[in-house]
Protein backbone atom coordinates (compact mmCIF):
# COMPACT_ATOMS: atom_id res chain seq x y z
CA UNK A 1 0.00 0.00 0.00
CA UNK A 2 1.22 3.05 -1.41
CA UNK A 3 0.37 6.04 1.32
CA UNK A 4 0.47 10.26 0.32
CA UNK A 5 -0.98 13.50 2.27
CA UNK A 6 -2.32 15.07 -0.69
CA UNK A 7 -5.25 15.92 -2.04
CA UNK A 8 -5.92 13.69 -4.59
CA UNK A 9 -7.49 14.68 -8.07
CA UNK A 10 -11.12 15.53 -7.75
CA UNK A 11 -12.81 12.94 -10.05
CA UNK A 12 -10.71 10.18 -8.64
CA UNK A 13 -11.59 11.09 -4.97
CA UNK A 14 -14.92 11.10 -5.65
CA UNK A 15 -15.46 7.90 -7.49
CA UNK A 16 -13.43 6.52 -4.45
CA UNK A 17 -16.39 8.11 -2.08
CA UNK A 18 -19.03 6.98 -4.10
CA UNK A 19 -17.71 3.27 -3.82
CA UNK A 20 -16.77 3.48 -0.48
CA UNK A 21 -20.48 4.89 0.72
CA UNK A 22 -22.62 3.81 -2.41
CA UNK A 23 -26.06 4.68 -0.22
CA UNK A 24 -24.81 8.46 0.80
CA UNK A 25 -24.33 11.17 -1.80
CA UNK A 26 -20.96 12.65 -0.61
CA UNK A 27 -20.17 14.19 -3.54
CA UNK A 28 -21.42 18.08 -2.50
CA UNK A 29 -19.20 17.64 0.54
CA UNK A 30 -16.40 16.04 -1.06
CA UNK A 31 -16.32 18.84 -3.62
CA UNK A 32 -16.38 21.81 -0.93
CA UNK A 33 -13.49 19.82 0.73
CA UNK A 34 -11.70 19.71 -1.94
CA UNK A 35 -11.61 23.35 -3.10
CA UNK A 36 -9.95 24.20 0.66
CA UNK A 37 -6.70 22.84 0.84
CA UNK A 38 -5.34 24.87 3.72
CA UNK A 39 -7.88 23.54 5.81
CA UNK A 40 -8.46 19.98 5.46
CA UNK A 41 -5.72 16.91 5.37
CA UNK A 42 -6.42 14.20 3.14
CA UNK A 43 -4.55 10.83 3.33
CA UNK A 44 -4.92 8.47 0.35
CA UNK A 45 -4.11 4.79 -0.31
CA UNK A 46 -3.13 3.59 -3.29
CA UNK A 47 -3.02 -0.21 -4.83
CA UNK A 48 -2.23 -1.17 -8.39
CA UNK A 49 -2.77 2.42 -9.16
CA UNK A 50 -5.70 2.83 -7.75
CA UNK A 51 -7.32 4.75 -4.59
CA UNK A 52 -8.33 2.10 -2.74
CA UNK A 53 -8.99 3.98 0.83
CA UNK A 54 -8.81 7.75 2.25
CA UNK A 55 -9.78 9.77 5.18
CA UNK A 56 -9.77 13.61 6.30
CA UNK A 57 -9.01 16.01 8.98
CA UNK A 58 -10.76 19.19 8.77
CA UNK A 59 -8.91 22.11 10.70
CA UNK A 60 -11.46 23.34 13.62
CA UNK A 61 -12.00 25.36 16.44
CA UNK A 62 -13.56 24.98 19.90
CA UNK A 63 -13.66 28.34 21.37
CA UNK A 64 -10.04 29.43 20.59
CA UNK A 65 -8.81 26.13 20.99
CA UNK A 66 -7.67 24.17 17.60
CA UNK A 67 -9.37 20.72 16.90
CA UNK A 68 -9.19 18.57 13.88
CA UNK A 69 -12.71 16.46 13.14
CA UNK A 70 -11.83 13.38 11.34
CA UNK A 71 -13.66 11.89 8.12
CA UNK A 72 -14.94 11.14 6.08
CA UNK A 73 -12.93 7.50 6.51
CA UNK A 74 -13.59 4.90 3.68
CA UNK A 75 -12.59 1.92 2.26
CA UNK A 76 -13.19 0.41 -1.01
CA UNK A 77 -15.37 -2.57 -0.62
CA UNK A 78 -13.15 -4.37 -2.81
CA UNK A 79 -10.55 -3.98 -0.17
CA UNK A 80 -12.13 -3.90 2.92
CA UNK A 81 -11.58 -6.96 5.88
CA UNK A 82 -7.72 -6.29 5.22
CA UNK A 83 -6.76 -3.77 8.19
CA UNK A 84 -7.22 -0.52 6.00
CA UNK A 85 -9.67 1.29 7.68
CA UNK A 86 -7.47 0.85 10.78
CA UNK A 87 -4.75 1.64 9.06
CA UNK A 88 -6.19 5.14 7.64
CA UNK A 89 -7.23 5.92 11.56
CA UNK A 90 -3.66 4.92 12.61
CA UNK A 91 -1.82 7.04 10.20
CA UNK A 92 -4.35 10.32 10.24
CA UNK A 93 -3.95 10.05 14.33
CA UNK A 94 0.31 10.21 13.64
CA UNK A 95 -0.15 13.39 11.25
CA UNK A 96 -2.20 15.18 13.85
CA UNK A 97 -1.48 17.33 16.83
CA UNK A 98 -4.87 18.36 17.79
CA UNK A 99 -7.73 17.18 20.35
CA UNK A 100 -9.77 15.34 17.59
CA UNK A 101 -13.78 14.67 17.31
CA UNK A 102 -15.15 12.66 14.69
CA UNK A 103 -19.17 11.33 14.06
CA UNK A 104 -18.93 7.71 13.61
CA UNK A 105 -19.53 4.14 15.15
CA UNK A 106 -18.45 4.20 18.54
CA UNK A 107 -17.11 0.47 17.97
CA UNK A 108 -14.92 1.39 15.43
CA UNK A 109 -13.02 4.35 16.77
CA UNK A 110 -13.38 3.00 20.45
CA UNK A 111 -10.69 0.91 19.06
CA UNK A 112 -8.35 4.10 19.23
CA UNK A 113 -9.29 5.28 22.20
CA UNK A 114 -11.91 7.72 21.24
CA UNK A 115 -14.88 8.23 24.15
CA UNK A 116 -18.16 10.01 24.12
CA UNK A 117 -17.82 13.82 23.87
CA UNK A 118 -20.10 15.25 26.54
CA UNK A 119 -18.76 18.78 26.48
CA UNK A 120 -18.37 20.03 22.96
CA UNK A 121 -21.50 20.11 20.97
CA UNK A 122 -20.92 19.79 17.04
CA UNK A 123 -22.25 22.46 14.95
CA UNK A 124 -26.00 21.36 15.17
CA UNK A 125 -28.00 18.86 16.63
CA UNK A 126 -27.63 15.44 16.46
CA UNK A 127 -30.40 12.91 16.26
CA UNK A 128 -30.88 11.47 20.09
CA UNK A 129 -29.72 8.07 18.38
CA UNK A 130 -26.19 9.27 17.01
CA UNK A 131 -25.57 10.87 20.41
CA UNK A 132 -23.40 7.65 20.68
CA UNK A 133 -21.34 8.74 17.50
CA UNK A 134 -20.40 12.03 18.68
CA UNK A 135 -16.63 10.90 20.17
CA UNK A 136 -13.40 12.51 20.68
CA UNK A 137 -9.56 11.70 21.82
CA UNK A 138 -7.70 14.42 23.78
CA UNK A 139 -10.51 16.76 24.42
CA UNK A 140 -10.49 16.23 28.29
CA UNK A 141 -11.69 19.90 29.81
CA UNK A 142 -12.79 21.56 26.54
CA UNK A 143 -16.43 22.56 26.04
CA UNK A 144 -18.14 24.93 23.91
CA UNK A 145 -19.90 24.49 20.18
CA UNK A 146 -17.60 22.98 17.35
CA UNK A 147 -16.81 25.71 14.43
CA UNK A 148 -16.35 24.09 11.73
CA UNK A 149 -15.60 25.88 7.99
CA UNK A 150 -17.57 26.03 5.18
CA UNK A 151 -17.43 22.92 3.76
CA UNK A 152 -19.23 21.19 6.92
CA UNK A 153 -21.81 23.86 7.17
CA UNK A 154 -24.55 21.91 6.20
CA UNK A 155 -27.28 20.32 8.39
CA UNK A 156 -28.02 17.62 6.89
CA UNK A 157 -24.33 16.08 7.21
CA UNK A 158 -25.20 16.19 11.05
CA UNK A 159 -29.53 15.02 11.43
């Protein structure tokens, strides 16, 4: 597996998305990402010349505090059962310096040692069943509402 930080070319980022989450339409968000570099981190993995798994940090802020919210986090299906997923957590969690937060199944990232955030609220309400999702790693003490930029400034990524 063939690892880079760097964003990768639009088209080929978003067919990866698509495959990875074939019953989501991430393509508005993927998009917005993708036109702000100097705030979001994208690792890619490549196989036989192909993206084959990929995951984000998106620069944030709690209060004046810096914060990185990780994902989107996806694996091609043709490639998943092999470690990757882990992997992409692994290596995103070794680029980053920040308290991180991230929206996601609580079994997966409990793996890394991510708990469930009780004192920073994400941009806008969560359904009272994804309360569980709402984690973060290194946060201890901080509280306050997530800001996050422009690209994740839209409801519906968070009902």
């Amino acid at each position: 597996m063939n690892w880079t930080y760097a964003s990768p070319e639009l088209s080929q980022w978003l067919d990866l998305t698509q495959a990875c989450f074939p019953d989501e339409d991430l393509s508005a968000l993927i998009t917005a990402l993708y036109k702000e570099p100097a705030v979001v981190d994208v690792l890619m993995g490549q196989a036989g010349g192909s993206s084959v798994a990929m995951g984000c940090l998106t620069q944030c802020r709690v209060g004046e505090q810096a914060v990185s919210l990780l994902g989107p986090i996806g694996v091609h299906p043709d490639y998943q059962g092999q470690g990757l997923g882990r992997a992409v957590v692994e290596k995103l969690m070794d680029f980053v310096s920040n308290p991180v937060l991230v929206l996601g199944d609580p079994r997966f990232y409990g793996r890394f040692g991510f708990k469930a955030e009780q004192g920073i609220e994400p941009p806008y309400p969560l359904p009272k069943e994804w309360a569980p999702a709402w984690q973060s790693l290194g946060c201890d003490g901080l509280s306050g509402v997530l800001t996050v930029p422009t690209p994740w400034q839209v409801p519906a990524y968070w009902t």
